[in-house]
PDB file of N, CA and C in Angstrom:
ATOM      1  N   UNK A   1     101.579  90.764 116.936  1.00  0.00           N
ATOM      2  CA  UNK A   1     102.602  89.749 117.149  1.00  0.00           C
ATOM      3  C   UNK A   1     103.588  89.855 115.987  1.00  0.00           C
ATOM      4  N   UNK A   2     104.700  89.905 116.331  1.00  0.00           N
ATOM      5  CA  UNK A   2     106.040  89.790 115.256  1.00  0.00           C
ATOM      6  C   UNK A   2     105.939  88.383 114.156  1.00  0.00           C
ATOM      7  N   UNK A   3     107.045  88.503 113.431  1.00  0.00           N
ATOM      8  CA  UNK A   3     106.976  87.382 112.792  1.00  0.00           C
ATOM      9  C   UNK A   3     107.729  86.567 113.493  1.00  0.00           C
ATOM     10  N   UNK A   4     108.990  86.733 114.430  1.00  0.00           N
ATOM     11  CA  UNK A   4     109.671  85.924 115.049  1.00  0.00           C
ATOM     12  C   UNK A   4     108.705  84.951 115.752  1.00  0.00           C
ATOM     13  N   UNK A   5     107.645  85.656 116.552  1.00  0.00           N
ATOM     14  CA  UNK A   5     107.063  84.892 117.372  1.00  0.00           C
ATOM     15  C   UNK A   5     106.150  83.916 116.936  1.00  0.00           C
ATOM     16  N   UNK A   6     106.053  84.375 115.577  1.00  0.00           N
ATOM     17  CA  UNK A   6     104.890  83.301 114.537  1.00  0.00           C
ATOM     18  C   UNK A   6     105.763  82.083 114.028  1.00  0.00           C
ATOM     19  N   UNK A   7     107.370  82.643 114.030  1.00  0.00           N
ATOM     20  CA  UNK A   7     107.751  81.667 113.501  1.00  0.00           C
ATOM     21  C   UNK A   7     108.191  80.692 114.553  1.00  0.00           C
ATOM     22  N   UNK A   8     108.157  81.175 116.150  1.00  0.00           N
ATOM     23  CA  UNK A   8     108.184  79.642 117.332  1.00  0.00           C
ATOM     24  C   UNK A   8     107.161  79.398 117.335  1.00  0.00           C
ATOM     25  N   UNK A   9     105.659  79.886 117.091  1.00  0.00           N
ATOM     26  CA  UNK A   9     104.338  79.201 117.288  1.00  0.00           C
ATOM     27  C   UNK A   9     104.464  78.132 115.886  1.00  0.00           C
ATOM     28  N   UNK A  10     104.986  78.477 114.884  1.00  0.00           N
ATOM     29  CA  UNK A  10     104.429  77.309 114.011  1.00  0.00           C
ATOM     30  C   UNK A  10     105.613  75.996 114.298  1.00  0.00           C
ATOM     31  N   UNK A  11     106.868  76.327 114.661  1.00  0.00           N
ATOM     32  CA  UNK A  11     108.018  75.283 114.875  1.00  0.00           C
ATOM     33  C   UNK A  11     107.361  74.559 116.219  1.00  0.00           C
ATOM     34  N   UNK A  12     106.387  74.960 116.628  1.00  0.00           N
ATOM     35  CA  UNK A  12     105.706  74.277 117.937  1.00  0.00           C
ATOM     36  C   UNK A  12     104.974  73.378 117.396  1.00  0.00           C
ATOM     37  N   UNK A  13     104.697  73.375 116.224  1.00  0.00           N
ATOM     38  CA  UNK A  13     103.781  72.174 116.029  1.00  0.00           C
ATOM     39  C   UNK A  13     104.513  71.270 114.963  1.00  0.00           C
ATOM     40  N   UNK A  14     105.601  71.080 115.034  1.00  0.00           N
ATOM     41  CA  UNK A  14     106.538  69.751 115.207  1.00  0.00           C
ATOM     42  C   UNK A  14     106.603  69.392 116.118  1.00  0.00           C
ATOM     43  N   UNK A  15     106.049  69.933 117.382  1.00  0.00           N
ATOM     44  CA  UNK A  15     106.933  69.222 118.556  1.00  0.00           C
ATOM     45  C   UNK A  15     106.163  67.776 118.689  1.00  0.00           C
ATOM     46  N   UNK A  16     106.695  67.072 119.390  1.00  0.00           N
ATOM     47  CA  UNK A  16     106.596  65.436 119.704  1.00  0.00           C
ATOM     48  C   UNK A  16     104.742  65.442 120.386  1.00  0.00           C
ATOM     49  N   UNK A  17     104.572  66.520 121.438  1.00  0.00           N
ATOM     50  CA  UNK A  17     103.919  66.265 122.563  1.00  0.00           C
ATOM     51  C   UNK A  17     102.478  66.623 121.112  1.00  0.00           C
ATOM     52  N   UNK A  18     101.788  65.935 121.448  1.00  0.00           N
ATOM     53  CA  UNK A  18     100.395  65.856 120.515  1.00  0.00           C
ATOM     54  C   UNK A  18      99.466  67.309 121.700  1.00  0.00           C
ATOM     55  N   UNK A  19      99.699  67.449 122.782  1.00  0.00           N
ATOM     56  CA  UNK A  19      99.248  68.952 123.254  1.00  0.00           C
ATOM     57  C   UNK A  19      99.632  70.135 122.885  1.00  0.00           C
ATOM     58  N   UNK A  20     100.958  70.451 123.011  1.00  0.00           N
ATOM     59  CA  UNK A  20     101.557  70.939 122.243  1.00  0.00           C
ATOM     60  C   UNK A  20     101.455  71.532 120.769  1.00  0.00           C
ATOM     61  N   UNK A  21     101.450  70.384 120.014  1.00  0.00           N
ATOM     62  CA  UNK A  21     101.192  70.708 118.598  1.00  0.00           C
ATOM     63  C   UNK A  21      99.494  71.701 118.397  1.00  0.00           C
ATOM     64  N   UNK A  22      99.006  70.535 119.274  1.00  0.00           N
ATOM     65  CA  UNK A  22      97.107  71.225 119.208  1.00  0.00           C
ATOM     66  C   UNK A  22      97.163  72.712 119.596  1.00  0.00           C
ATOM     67  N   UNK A  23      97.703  72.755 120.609  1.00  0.00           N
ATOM     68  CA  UNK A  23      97.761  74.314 121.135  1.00  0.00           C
ATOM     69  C   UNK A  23      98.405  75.235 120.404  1.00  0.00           C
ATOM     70  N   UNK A  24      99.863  74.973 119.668  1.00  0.00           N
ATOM     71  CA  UNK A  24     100.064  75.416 118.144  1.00  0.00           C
ATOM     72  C   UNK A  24      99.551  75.992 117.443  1.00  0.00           C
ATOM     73  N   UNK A  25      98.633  75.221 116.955  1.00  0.00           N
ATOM     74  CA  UNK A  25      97.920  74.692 116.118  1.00  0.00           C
ATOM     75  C   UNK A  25      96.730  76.108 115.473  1.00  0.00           C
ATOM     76  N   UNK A  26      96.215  75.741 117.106  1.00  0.00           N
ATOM     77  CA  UNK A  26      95.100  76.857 118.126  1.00  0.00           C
ATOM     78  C   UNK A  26      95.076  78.166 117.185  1.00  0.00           C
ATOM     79  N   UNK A  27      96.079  78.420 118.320  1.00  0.00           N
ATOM     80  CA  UNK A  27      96.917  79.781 118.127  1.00  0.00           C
ATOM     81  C   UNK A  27      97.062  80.421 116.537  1.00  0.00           C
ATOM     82  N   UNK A  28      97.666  79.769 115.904  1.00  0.00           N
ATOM     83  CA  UNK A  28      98.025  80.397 114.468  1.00  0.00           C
ATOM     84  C   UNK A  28      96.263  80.152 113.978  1.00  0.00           C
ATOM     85  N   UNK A  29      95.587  79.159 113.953  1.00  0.00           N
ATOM     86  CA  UNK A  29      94.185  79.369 113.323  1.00  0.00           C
ATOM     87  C   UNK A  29      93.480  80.125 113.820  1.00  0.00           C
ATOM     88  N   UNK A  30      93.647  80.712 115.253  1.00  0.00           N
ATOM     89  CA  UNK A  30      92.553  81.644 115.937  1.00  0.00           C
ATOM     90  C   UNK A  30      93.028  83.402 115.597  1.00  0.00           C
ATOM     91  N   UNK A  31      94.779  83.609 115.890  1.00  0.00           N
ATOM     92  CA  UNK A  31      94.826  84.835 115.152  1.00  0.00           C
ATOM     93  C   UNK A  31      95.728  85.026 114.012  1.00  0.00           C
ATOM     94  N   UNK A  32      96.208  84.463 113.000  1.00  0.00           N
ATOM     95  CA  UNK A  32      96.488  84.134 111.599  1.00  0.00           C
ATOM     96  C   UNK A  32      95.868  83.352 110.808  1.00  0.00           C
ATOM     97  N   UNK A  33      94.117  83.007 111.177  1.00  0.00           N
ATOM     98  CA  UNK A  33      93.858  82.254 109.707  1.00  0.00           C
ATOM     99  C   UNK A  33      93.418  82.899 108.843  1.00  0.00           C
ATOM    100  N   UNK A  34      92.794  82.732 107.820  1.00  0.00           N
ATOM    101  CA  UNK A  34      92.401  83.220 106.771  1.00  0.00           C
ATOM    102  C   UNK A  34      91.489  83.999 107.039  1.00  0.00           C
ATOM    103  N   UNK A  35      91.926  85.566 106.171  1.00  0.00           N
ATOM    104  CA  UNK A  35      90.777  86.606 106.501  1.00  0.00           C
ATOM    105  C   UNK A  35      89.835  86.525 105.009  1.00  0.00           C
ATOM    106  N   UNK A  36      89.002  87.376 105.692  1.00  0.00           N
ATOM    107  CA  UNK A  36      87.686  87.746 104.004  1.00  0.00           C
ATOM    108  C   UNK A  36      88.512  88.258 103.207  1.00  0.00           C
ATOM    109  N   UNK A  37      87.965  88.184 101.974  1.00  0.00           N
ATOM    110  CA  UNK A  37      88.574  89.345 101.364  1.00  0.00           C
ATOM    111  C   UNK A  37      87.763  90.786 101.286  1.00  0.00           C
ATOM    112  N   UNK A  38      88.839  91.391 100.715  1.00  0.00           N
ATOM    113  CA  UNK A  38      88.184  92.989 100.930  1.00  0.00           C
ATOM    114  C   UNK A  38      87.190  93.427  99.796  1.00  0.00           C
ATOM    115  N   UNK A  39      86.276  93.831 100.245  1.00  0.00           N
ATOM    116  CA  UNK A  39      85.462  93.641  98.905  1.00  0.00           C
ATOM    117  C   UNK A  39      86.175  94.947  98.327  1.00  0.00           C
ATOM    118  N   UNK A  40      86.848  96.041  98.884  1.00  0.00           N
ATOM    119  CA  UNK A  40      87.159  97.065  97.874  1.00  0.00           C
ATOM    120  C   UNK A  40      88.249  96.871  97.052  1.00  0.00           C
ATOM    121  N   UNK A  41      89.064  94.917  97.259  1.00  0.00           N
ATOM    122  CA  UNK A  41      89.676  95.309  96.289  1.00  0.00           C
ATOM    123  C   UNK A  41      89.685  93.657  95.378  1.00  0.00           C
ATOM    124  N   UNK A  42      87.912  93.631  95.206  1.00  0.00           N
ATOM    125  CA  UNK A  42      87.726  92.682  94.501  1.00  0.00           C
ATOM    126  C   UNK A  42      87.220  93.282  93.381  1.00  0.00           C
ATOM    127  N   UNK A  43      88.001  92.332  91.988  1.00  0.00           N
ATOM    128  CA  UNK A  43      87.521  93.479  90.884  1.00  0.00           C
ATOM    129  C   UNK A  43      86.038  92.773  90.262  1.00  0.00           C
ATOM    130  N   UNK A  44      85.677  94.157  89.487  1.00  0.00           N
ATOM    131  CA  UNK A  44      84.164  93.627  89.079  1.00  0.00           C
ATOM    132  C   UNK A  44      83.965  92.791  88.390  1.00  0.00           C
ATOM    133  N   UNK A  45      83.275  92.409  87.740  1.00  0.00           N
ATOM    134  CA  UNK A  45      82.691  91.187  86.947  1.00  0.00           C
ATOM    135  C   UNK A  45      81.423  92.025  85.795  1.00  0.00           C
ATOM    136  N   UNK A  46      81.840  91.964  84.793  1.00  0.00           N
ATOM    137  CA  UNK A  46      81.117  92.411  83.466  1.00  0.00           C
ATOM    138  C   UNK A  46      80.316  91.053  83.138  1.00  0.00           C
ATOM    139  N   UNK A  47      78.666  91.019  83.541  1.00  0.00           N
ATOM    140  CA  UNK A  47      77.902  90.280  83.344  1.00  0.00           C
ATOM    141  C   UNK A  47      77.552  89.351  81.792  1.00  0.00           C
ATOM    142  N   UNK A  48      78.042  90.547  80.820  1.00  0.00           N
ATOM    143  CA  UNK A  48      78.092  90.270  79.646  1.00  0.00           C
ATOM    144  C   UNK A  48      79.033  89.843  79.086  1.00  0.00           C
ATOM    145  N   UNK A  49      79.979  90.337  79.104  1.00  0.00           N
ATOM    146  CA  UNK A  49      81.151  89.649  78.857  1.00  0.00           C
ATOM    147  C   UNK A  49      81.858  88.355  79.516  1.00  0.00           C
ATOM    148  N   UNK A  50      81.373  88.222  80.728  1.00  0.00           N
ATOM    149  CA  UNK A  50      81.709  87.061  81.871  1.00  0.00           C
ATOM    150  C   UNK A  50      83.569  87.329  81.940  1.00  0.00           C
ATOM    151  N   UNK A  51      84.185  88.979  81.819  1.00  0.00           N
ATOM    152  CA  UNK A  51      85.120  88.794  82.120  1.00  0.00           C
ATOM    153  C   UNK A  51      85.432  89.658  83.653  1.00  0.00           C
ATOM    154  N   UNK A  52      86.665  89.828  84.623  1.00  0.00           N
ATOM    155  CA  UNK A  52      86.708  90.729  85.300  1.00  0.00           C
ATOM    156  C   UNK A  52      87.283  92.264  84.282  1.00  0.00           C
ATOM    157  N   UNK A  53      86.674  93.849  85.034  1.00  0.00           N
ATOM    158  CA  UNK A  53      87.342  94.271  84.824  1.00  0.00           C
ATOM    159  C   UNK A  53      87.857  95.185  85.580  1.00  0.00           C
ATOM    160  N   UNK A  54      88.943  95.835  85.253  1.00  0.00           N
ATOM    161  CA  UNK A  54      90.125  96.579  86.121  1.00  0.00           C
ATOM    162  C   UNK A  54      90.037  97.818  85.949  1.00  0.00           C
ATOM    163  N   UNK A  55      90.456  98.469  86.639  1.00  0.00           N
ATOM    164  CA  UNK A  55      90.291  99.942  86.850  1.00  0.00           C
ATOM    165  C   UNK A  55      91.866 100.231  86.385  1.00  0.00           C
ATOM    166  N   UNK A  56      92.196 100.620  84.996  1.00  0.00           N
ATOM    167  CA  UNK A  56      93.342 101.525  84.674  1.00  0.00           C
ATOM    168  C   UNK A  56      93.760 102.603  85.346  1.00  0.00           C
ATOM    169  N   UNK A  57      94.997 102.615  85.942  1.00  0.00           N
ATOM    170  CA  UNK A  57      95.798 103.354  86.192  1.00  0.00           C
ATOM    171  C   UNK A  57      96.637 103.724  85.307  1.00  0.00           C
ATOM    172  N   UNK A  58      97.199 105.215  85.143  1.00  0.00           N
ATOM    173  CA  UNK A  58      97.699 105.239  84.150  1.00  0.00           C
ATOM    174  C   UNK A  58      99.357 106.029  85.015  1.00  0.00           C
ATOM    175  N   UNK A  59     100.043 106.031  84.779  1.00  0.00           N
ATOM    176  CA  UNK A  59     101.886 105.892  85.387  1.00  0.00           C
ATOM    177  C   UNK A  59     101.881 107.468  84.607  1.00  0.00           C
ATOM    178  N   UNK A  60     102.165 108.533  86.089  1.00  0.00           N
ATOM    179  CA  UNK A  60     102.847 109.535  85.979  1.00  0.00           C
ATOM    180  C   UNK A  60     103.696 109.781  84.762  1.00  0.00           C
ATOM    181  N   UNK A  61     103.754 110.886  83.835  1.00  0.00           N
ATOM    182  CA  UNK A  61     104.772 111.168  82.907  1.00  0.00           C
ATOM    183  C   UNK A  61     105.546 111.896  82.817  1.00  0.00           C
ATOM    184  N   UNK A  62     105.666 112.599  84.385  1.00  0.00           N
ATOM    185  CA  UNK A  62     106.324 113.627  84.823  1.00  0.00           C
ATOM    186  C   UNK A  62     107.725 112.812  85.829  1.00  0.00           C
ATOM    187  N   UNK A  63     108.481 113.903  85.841  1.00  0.00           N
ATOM    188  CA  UNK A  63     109.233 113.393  87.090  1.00  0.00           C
ATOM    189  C   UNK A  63     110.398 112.506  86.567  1.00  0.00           C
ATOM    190  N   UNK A  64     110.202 111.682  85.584  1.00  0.00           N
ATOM    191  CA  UNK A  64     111.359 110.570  85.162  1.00  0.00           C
ATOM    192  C   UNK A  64     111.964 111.038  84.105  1.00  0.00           C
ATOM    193  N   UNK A  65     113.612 111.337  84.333  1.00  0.00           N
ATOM    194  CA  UNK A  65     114.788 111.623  83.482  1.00  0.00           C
ATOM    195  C   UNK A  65     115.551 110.212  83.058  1.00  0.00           C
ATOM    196  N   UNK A  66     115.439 110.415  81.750  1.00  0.00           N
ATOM    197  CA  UNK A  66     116.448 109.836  80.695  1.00  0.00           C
ATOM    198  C   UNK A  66     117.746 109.560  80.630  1.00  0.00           C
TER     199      UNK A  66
END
């Protein structure tokens, strides 16, 4: 589904009619609600430290002129 069409499903639930709105409503919670997250891009957790940590990337040093 486009975003246009997400954006008349949610202006539908202003509307007056209390069916209407529910069916709205429906719709955006049944296929836009909240997904899991991905566990591949949840970062780890250092038990000892109790901090997260991140996987460094380090930025190409090639390629970019001055």
């Amino acid at each position: 589904m486009n975003a246009i069409s997400l954006d008349k499903i949610e202006f539908l639930q202003s509307h007056e009619n209390q069916e209407i709105y529910q069916k709205a409503f429906d719709l955006i919670e049944h296929y836009f609600g909240v997904e899991d997250d991905d566990p591949s891009i949840v970062p780890q957790v250092d038990e000892n430290q109790q901090q997260f940590v991140f996987q460094q990337q380090e930025a190409p040093m090639e390629g970019f002129q001055l």
